[in-house]
Protein backbone atom coordinates (compact mmCIF):
# COMPACT_ATOMS: atom_id res chain seq x y z
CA UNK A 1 38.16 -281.36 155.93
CA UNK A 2 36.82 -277.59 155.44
CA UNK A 3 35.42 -276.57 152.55
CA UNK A 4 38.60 -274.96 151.31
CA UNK A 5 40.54 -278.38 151.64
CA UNK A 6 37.76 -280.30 149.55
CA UNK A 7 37.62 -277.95 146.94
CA UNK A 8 41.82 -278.01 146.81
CA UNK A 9 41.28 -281.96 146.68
CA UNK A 10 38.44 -281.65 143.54
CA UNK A 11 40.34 -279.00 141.60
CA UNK A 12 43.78 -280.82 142.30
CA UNK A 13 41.67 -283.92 140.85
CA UNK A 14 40.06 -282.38 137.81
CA UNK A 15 43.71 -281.22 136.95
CA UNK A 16 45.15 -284.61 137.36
CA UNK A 17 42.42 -286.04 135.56
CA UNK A 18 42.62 -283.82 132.70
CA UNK A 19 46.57 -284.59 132.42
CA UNK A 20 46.05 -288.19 132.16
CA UNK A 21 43.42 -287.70 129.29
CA UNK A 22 45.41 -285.67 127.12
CA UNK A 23 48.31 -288.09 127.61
CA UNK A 24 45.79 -290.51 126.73
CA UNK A 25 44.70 -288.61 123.85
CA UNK A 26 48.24 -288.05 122.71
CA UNK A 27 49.19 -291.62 122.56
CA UNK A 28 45.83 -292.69 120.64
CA UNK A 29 46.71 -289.75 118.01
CA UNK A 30 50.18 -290.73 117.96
CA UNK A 31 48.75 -294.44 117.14
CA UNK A 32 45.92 -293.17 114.70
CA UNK A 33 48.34 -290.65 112.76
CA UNK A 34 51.50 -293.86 112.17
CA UNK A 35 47.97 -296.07 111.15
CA UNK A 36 47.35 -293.22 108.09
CA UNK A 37 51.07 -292.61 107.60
CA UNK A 38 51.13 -296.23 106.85
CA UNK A 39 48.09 -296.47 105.03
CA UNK A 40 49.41 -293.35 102.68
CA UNK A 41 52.80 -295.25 102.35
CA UNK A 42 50.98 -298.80 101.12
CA UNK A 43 48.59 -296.40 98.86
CA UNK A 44 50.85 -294.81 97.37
CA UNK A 45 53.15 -297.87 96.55
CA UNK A 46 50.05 -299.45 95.02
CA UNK A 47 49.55 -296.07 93.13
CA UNK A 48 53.16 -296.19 91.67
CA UNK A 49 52.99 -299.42 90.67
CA UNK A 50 50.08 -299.07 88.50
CA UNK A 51 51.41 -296.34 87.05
CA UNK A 52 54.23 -298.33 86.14
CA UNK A 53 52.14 -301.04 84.56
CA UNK A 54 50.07 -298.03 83.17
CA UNK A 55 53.03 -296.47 81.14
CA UNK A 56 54.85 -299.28 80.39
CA UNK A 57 51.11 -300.53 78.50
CA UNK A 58 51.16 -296.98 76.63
CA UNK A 59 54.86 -297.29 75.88
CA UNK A 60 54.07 -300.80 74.22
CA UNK A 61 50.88 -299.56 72.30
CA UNK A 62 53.17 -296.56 71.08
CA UNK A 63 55.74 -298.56 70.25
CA UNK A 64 53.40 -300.95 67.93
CA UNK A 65 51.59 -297.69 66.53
CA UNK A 66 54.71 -296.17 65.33
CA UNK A 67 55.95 -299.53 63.50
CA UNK A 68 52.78 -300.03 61.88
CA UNK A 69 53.15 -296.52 60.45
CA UNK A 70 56.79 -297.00 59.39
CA UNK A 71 55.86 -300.54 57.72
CA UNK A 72 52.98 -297.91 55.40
CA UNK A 73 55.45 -295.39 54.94
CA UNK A 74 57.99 -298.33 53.52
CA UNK A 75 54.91 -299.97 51.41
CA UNK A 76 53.89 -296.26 50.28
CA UNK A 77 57.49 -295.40 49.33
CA UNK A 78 58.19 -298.73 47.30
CA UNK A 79 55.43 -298.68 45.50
CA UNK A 80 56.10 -294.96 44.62
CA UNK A 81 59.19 -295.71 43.88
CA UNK A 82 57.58 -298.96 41.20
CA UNK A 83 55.96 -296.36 39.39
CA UNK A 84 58.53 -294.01 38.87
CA UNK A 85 61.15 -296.40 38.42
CA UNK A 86 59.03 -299.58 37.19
CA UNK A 87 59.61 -302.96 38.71
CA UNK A 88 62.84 -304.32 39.34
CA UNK A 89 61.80 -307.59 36.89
């Protein structure tokens, strides 16, 4: 082979070696970014259930908050209403 051949056959190589490698690259990023999509997808089902758990917690609290202040407010009002009125014996 001349020289011109040999450096056809090394630059037709480097070309076909660099087309494999960035098919090769492709599939590994095609692997790595469905590996983070599902990583995101499991995070952020595990995020939405604790929120759940989270609000339904505050809900609860709120919900025992407001009847302790409506059981005062009924004690306050009865026993404003004893010492306008007097008691009912």
């Amino acid at each position: 082979m001349g020289r011109m051949s040999s450096d056809m056959q090394r630059l037709h190589n480097e070309i076909m070696n660099g087309h494999n490698d960035r098919i090769q690259r492709m599939k590994n990023l095609k692997k790595d970014v469905a590996g983070m999509l599902h990583e995101f997808h499991t995070a952020n089902i595990e995020t939405g259930l604790k929120m759940q758990r989270m609000l339904k917690k505050n809900r609860d609290e709120r919900r025992a908050y407001v009847k302790g202040m409506r059981k005062q407010i009924i004690a306050e009002l009865s026993g404003a209403h004893q010492a306008w009125f007097g008691s009912a014996n």
